[in-house]
C-alpha atoms as a PDB file:
ATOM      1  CA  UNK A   1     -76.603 101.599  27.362  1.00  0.00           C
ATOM      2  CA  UNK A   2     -75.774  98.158  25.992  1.00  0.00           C
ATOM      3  CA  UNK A   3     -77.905  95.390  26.286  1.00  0.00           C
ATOM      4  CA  UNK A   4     -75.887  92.837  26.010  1.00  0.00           C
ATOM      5  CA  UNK A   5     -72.170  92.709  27.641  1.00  0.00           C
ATOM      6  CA  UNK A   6     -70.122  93.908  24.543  1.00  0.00           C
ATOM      7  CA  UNK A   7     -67.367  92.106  25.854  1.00  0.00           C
ATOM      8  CA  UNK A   8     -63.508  93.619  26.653  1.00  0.00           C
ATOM      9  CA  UNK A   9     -62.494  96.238  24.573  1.00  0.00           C
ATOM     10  CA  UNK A  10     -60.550  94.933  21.448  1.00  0.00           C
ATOM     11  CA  UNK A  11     -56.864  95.988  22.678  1.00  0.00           C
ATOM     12  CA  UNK A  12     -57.604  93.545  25.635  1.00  0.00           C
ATOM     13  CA  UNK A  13     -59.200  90.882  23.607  1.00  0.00           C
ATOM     14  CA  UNK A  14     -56.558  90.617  21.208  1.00  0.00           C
ATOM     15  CA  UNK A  15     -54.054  90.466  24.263  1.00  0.00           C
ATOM     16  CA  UNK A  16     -55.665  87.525  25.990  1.00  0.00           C
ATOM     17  CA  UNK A  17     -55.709  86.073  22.725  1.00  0.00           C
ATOM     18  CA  UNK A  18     -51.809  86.132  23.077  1.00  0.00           C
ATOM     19  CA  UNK A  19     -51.870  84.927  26.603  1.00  0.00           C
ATOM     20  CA  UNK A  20     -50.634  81.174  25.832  1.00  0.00           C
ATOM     21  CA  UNK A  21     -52.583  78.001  27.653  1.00  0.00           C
ATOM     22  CA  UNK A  22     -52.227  76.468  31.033  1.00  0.00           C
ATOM     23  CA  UNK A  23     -53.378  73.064  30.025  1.00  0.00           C
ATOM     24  CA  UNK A  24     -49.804  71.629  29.834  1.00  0.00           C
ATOM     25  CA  UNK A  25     -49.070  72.878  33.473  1.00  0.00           C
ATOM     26  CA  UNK A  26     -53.008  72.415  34.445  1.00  0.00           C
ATOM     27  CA  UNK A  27     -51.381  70.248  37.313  1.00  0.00           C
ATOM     28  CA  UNK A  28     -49.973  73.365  38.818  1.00  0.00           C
ATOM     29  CA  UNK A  29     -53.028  75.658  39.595  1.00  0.00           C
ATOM     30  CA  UNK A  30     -54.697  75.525  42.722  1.00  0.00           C
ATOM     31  CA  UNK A  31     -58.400  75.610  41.317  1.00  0.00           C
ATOM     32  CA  UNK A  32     -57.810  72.081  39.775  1.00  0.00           C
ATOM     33  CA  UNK A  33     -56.702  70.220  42.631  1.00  0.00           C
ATOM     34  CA  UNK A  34     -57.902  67.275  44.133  1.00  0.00           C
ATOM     35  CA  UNK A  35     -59.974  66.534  40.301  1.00  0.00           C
ATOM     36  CA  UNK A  36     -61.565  63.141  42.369  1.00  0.00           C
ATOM     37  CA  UNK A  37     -62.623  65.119  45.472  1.00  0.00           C
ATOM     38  CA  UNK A  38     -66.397  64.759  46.834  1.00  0.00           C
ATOM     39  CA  UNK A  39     -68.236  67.060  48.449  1.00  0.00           C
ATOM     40  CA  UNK A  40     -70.711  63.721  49.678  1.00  0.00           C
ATOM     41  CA  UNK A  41     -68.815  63.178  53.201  1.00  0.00           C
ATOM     42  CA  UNK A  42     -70.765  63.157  56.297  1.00  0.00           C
ATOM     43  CA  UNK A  43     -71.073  66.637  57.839  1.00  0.00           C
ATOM     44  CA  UNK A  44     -70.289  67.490  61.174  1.00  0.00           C
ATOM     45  CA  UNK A  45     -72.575  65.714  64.115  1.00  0.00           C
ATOM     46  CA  UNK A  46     -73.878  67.816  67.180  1.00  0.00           C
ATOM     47  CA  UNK A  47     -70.736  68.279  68.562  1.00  0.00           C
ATOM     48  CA  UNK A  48     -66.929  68.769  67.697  1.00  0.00           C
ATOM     49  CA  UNK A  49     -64.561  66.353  68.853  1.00  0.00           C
ATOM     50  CA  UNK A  50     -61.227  66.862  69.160  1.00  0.00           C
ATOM     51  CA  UNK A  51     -60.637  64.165  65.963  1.00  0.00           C
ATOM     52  CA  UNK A  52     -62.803  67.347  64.130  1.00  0.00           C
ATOM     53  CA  UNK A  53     -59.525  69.668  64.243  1.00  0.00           C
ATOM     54  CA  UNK A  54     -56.858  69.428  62.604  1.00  0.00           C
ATOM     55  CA  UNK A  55     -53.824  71.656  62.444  1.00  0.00           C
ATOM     56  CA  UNK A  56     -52.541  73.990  60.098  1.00  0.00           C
ATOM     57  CA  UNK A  57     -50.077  72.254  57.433  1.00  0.00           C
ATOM     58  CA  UNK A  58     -46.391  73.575  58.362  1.00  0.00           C
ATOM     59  CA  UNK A  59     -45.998  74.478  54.597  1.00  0.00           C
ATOM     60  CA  UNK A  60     -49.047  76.908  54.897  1.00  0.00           C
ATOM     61  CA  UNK A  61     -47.465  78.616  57.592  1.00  0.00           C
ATOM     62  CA  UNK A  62     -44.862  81.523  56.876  1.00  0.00           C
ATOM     63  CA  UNK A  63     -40.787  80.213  57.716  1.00  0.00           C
ATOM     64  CA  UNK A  64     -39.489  80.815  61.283  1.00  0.00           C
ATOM     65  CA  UNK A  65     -43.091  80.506  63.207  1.00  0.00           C
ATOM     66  CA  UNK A  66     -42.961  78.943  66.366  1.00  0.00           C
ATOM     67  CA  UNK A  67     -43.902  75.394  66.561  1.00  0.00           C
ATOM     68  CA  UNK A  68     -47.161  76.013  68.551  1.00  0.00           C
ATOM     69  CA  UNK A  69     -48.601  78.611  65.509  1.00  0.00           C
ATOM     70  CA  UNK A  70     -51.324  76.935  63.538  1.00  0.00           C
ATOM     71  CA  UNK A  71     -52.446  74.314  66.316  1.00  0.00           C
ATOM     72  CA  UNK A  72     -55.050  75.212  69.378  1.00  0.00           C
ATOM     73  CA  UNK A  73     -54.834  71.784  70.741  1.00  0.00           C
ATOM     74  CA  UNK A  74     -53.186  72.693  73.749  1.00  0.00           C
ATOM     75  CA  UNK A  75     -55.702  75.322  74.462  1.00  0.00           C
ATOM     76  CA  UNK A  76     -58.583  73.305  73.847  1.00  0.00           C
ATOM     77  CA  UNK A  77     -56.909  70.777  76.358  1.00  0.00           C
ATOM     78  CA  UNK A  78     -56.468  73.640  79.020  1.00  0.00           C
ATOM     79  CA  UNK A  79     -58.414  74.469  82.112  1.00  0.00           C
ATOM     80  CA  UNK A  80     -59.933  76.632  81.457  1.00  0.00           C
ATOM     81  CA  UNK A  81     -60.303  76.306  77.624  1.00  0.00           C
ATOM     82  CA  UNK A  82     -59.089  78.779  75.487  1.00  0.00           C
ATOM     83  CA  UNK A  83     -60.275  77.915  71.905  1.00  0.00           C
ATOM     84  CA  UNK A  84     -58.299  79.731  69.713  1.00  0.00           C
ATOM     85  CA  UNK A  85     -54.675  81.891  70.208  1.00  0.00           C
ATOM     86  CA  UNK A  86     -55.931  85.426  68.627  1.00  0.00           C
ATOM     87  CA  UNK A  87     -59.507  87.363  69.616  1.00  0.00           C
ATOM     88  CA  UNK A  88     -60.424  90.815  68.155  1.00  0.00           C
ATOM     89  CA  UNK A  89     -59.653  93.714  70.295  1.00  0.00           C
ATOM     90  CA  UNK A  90     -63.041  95.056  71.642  1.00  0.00           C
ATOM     91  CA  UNK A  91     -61.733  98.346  72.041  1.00  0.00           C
ATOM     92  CA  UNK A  92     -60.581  98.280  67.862  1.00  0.00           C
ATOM     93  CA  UNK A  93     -62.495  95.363  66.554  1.00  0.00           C
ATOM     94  CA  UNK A  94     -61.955  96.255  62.833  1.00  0.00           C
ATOM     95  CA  UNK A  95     -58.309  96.799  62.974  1.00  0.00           C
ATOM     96  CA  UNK A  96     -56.836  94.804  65.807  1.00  0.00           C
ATOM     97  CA  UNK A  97     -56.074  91.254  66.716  1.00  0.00           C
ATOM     98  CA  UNK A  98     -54.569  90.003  70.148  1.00  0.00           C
ATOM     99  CA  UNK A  99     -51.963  86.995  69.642  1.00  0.00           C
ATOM    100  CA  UNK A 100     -51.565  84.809  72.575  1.00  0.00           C
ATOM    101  CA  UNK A 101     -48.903  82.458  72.607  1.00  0.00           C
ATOM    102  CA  UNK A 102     -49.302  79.374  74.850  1.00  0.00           C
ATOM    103  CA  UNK A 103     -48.412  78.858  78.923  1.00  0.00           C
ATOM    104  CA  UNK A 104     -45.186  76.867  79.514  1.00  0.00           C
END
Protein backbone atom coordinates (compact mmCIF):
# COMPACT_ATOMS: atom_id res chain seq x y z
CA UNK A 1 0.00 0.00 0.00
CA UNK A 2 1.16 3.46 -1.05
CA UNK A 3 1.84 6.04 1.21
CA UNK A 4 1.50 8.75 -0.59
CA UNK A 5 -1.39 9.23 -3.40
CA UNK A 6 0.65 8.12 -6.54
CA UNK A 7 -1.49 10.18 -8.47
CA UNK A 8 -3.75 9.02 -11.84
CA UNK A 9 -2.36 6.44 -13.73
CA UNK A 10 -0.11 7.81 -16.62
CA UNK A 11 -2.68 7.10 -19.63
CA UNK A 12 -5.00 9.56 -17.67
CA UNK A 13 -2.38 12.02 -16.78
CA UNK A 14 -1.12 12.44 -20.11
CA UNK A 15 -4.88 12.88 -21.27
CA UNK A 16 -5.70 15.73 -18.93
CA UNK A 17 -2.58 17.08 -20.02
CA UNK A 18 -4.36 17.35 -23.50
CA UNK A 19 -7.53 18.65 -22.04
CA UNK A 20 -7.06 22.47 -23.22
CA UNK A 21 -7.84 25.52 -20.52
CA UNK A 22 -11.01 27.17 -19.48
CA UNK A 23 -9.45 30.44 -18.57
CA UNK A 24 -10.52 32.16 -21.85
CA UNK A 25 -14.24 31.09 -21.24
CA UNK A 26 -13.65 31.25 -17.21
CA UNK A 27 -16.78 33.62 -17.49
CA UNK A 28 -18.88 30.68 -18.43
CA UNK A 29 -18.60 28.16 -15.47
CA UNK A 30 -20.87 28.25 -12.74
CA UNK A 31 -18.19 27.81 -9.85
CA UNK A 32 -16.78 31.33 -10.74
CA UNK A 33 -19.73 33.36 -10.57
CA UNK A 34 -20.50 36.24 -8.70
CA UNK A 35 -16.14 36.69 -8.18
CA UNK A 36 -17.26 40.00 -5.70
CA UNK A 37 -19.86 38.03 -3.69
CA UNK A 38 -19.69 38.11 0.33
CA UNK A 39 -20.64 35.71 2.49
CA UNK A 40 -20.66 38.87 5.46
CA UNK A 41 -24.60 39.67 5.07
CA UNK A 42 -26.74 39.62 8.03
CA UNK A 43 -28.26 36.17 8.66
CA UNK A 44 -31.69 35.48 9.14
CA UNK A 45 -33.46 37.14 12.47
CA UNK A 46 -35.94 35.03 14.69
CA UNK A 47 -38.41 34.87 12.27
CA UNK A 48 -39.06 34.68 8.40
CA UNK A 49 -40.87 37.31 6.80
CA UNK A 50 -42.42 37.09 3.80
CA UNK A 51 -39.52 39.74 2.23
CA UNK A 52 -37.21 36.33 3.34
CA UNK A 53 -38.66 34.30 0.19
CA UNK A 54 -38.13 34.71 -2.87
CA UNK A 55 -39.24 32.74 -5.88
CA UNK A 56 -37.68 30.46 -8.11
CA UNK A 57 -36.02 32.32 -11.27
CA UNK A 58 -38.33 31.33 -14.42
CA UNK A 59 -35.04 30.36 -16.25
CA UNK A 60 -34.33 27.69 -13.49
CA UNK A 61 -37.51 26.20 -14.05
CA UNK A 62 -37.99 23.50 -16.92
CA UNK A 63 -40.21 25.17 -20.28
CA UNK A 64 -44.03 24.78 -20.18
CA UNK A 65 -44.45 24.85 -16.11
CA UNK A 66 -47.34 26.51 -14.94
CA UNK A 67 -46.96 29.97 -13.76
CA UNK A 68 -47.63 29.14 -10.04
CA UNK A 69 -44.42 26.34 -10.02
CA UNK A 70 -41.49 27.72 -8.14
CA UNK A 71 -43.49 30.32 -5.88
CA UNK A 72 -45.41 29.30 -2.38
CA UNK A 73 -46.55 32.77 -1.84
CA UNK A 74 -50.01 32.09 -2.30
CA UNK A 75 -49.88 29.28 0.12
CA UNK A 76 -48.12 31.03 2.69
CA UNK A 77 -50.92 33.76 2.25
CA UNK A 78 -53.72 31.02 2.65
CA UNK A 79 -55.91 30.13 5.56
CA UNK A 80 -54.86 27.83 6.57
CA UNK A 81 -51.16 28.01 5.50
CA UNK A 82 -49.77 25.59 3.41
CA UNK A 83 -45.96 26.24 3.21
CA UNK A 84 -44.77 24.54 0.44
CA UNK A 85 -46.71 22.70 -2.86
CA UNK A 86 -44.98 19.03 -2.53
CA UNK A 87 -44.68 16.83 1.02
CA UNK A 88 -43.18 13.27 1.08
CA UNK A 89 -45.62 10.51 0.98
CA UNK A 90 -45.69 8.93 4.53
CA UNK A 91 -46.73 5.77 3.25
CA UNK A 92 -43.29 5.82 0.62
CA UNK A 93 -41.19 8.52 2.09
CA UNK A 94 -38.00 7.57 0.14
CA UNK A 95 -39.52 7.34 -3.22
CA UNK A 96 -42.58 9.53 -3.38
CA UNK A 97 -43.49 13.16 -3.51
CA UNK A 98 -47.16 14.63 -3.52
CA UNK A 99 -47.49 17.83 -5.92
CA UNK A 100 -50.23 20.12 -5.04
CA UNK A 101 -51.11 22.69 -7.34
CA UNK A 102 -52.86 25.79 -5.92
CA UNK A 103 -56.93 26.50 -5.18
CA UNK A 104 -58.57 28.77 -7.81
Amino acid sequence: MAEFDPGPPPEVAEHFDKVPSYAPHRDLFWYDWDPDGRNSGPNYGERFSESDYAPVPRGDLPFGVPSWLGDDARGRQSRPKRRNTVERDPADLLNTLIWRAPAG
